[in-house]
Protein backbone atom coordinates (compact mmCIF):
# COMPACT_ATOMS: atom_id res chain seq x y z
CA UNK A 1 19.65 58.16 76.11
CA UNK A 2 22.97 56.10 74.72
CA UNK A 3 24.37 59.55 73.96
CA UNK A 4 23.77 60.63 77.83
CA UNK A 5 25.45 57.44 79.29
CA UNK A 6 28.74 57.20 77.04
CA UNK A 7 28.78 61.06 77.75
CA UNK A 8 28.88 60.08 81.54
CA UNK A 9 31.34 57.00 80.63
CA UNK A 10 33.62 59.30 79.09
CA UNK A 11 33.37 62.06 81.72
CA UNK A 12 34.01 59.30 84.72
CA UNK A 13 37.00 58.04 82.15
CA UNK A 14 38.61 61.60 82.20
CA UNK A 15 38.04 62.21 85.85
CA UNK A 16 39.56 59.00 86.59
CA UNK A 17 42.59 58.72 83.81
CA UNK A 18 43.32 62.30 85.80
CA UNK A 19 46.15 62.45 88.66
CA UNK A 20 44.47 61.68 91.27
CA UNK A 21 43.07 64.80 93.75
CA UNK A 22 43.52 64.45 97.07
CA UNK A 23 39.86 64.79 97.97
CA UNK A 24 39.10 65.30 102.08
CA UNK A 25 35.86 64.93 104.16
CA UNK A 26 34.49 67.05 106.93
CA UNK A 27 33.45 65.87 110.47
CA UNK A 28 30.37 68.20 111.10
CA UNK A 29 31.14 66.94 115.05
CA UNK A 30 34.75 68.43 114.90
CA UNK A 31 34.46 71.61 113.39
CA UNK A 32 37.70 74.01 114.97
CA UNK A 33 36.77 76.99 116.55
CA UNK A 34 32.92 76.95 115.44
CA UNK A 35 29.70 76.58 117.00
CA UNK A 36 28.95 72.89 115.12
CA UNK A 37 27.15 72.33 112.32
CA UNK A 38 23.95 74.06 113.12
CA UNK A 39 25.84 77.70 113.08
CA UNK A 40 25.63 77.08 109.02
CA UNK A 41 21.67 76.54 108.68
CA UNK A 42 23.28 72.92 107.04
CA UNK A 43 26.27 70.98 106.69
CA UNK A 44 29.07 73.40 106.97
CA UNK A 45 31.22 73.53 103.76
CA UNK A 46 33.45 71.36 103.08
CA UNK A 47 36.87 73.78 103.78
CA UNK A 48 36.00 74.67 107.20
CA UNK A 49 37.97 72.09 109.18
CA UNK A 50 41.31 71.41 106.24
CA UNK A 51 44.57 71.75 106.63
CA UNK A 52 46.37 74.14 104.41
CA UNK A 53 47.64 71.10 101.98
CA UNK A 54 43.77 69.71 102.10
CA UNK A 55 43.26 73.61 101.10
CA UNK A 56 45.19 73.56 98.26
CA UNK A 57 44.34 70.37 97.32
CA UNK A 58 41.03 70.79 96.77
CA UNK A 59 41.41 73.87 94.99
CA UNK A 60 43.15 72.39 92.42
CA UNK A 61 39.93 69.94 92.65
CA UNK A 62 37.72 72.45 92.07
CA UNK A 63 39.68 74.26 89.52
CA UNK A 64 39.90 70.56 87.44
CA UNK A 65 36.46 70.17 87.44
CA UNK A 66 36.11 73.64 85.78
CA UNK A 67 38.60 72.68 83.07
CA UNK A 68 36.55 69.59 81.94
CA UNK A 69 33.30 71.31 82.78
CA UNK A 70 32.90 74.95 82.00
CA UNK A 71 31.72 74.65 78.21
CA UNK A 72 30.92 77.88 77.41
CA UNK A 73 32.41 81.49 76.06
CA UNK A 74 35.41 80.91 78.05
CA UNK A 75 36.39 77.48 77.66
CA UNK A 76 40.02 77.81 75.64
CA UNK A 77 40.70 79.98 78.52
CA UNK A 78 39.61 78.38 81.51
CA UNK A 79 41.55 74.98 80.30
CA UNK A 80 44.84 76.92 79.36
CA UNK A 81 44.79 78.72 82.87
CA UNK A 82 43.97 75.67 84.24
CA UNK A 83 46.91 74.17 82.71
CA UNK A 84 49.10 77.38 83.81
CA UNK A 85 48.22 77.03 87.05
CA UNK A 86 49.72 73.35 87.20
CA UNK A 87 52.70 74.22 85.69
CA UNK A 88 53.18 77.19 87.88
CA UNK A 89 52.21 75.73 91.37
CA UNK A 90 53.47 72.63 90.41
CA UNK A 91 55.96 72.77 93.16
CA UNK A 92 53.32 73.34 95.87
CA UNK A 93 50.66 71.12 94.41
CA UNK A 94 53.17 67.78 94.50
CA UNK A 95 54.21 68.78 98.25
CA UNK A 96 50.34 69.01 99.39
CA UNK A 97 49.42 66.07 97.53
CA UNK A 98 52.80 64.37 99.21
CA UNK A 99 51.59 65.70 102.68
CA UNK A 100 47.49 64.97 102.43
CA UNK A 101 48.21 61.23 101.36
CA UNK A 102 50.37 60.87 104.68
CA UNK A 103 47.92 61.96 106.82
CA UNK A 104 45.37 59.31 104.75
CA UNK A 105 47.60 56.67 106.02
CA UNK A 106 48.55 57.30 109.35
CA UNK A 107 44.36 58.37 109.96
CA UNK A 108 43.60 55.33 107.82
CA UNK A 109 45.96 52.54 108.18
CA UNK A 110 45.44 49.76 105.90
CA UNK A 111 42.56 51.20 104.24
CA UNK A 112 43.90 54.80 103.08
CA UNK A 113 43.54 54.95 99.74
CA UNK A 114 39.58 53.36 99.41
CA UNK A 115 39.07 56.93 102.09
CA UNK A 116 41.01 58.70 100.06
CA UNK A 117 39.78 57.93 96.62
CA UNK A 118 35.74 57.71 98.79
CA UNK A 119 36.14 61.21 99.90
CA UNK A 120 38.14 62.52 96.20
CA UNK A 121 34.97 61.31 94.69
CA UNK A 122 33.07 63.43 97.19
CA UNK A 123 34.77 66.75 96.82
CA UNK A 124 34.70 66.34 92.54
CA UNK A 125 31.26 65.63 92.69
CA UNK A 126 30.43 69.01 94.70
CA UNK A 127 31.94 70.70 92.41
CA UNK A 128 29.66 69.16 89.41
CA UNK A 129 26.78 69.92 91.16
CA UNK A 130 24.89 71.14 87.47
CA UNK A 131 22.57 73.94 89.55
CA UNK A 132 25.28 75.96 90.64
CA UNK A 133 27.14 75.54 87.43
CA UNK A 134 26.87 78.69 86.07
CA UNK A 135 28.43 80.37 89.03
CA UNK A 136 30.93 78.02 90.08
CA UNK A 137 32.24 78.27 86.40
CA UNK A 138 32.37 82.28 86.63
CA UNK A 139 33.98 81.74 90.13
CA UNK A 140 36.45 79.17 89.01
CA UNK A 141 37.32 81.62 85.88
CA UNK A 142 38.06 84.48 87.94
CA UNK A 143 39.89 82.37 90.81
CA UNK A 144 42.26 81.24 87.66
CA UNK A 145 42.84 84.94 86.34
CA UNK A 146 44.43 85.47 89.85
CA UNK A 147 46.11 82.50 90.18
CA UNK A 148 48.15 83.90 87.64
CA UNK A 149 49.55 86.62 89.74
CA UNK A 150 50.45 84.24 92.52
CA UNK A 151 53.96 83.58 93.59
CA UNK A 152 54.55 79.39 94.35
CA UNK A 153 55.17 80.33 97.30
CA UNK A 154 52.18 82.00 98.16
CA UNK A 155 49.78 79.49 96.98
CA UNK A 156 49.03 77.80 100.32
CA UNK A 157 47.90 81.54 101.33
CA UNK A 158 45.80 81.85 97.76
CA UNK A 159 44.01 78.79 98.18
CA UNK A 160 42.72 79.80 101.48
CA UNK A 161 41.54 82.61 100.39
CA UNK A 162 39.69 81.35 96.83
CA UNK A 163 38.75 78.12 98.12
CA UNK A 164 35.65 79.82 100.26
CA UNK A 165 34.87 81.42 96.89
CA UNK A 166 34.78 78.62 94.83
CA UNK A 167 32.52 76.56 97.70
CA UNK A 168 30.03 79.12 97.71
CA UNK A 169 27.46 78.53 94.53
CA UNK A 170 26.77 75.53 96.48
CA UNK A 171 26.38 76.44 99.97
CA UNK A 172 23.15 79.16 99.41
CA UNK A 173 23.13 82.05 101.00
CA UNK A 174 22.67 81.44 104.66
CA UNK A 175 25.83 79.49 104.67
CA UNK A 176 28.04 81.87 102.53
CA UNK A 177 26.76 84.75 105.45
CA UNK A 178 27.42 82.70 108.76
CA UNK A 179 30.42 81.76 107.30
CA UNK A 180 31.98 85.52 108.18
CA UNK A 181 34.52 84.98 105.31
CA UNK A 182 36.54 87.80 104.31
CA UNK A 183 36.94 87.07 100.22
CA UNK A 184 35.09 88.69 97.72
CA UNK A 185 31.55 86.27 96.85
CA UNK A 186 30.48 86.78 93.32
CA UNK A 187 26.56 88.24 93.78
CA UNK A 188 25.26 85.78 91.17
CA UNK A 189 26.94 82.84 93.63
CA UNK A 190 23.76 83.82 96.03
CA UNK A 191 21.17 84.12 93.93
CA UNK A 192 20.89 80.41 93.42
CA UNK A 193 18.28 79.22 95.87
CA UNK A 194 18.99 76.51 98.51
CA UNK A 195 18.15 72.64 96.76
């Protein structure tokens, strides 16, 4: 039991020593160009309504929480792609990061960064959902092996395109399918059944 807690202590510690990700909500009421909420069978995912910086921004969330989560076969990779990736896209990352926390003030005012660090906290932890795990790691592993091949330029473009992917362990499958999304969905991602 002491083990499980100062494993969580340490895990929180990491997540919040880390730079800190740009995490964004979703309005299910303002959903652009869909139906609402009920076209998803649930909540719609969290990417349907960002901007391209939210975009990338939480694909670098998603890819950090693979990095301190994916402990298996693969780990020394995933981390050092991880770590690639930052160096690479470093460029693009700082500008979205630069351009989310503006719009956090002027939708926010005074209280900005208690949203913004309400709704970081929101994105990380879907990501760390533990049923999905083993797919969102196997997602987040092949997402990275791309990456690699991205220009900085194009990452805006990438992110749109993996970010979908990485989302969908956790959204089941009638929410992957209404979603109409173009990129490739790794068949193991639906097989997990709906919580």
């Amino acid at each position: 039991m002491n083990r499980s807690i100062l494993g969580a202590a340490a895990l929180a510690g990491i997540l919040c020593a880390a730079q800190p990700v740009s995490a964004q909500s979703w309005n299910t009421d303002a959903i652009e160009g869909r139906a609402g909420a009920e076209a998803y069978g649930r909540a719609p995912p969290p990417s349907v309504s960002l901007s391209r910086d939210e975009t990338s921004w939480h694909v670098r969330a998603a890819l950090n929480v693979a990095a301190l989560g994916c402990r298996d076969m693969a780990e020394a990779q995933t981390i050092a792609s991880y770590n690639n990736l930052l160096a690479r896209h470093r460029a693009p990352l700082a500008a979205a990061d630069t351009q989310v926390k503006a719009e956090y003030r002027a939708r926010h005012g005074a209280v900005w960064e208690s949203r913004h660090d309400h709704d970081m906290t929101r994105v990380y932890n879907l990501f760390a959902r533990p049923w999905a795990h083993g797919a969102f790691c196997a997602e987040a592993q092949a997402v990275l092996a791309e990456a690699e091949s991205v220009e900085p330029q194009e990452f805006a473009d990438f992110a749109a395109y993996a970010l979908p992917r990485l989302e969908a362990p956790f959204m089941g499958v009638r929410n992957v399918h209404r979603l109409g999304e173009t990129a490739s969905i790794d068949r193991r991602a639906l097989e997990i059944p709906l919580p």
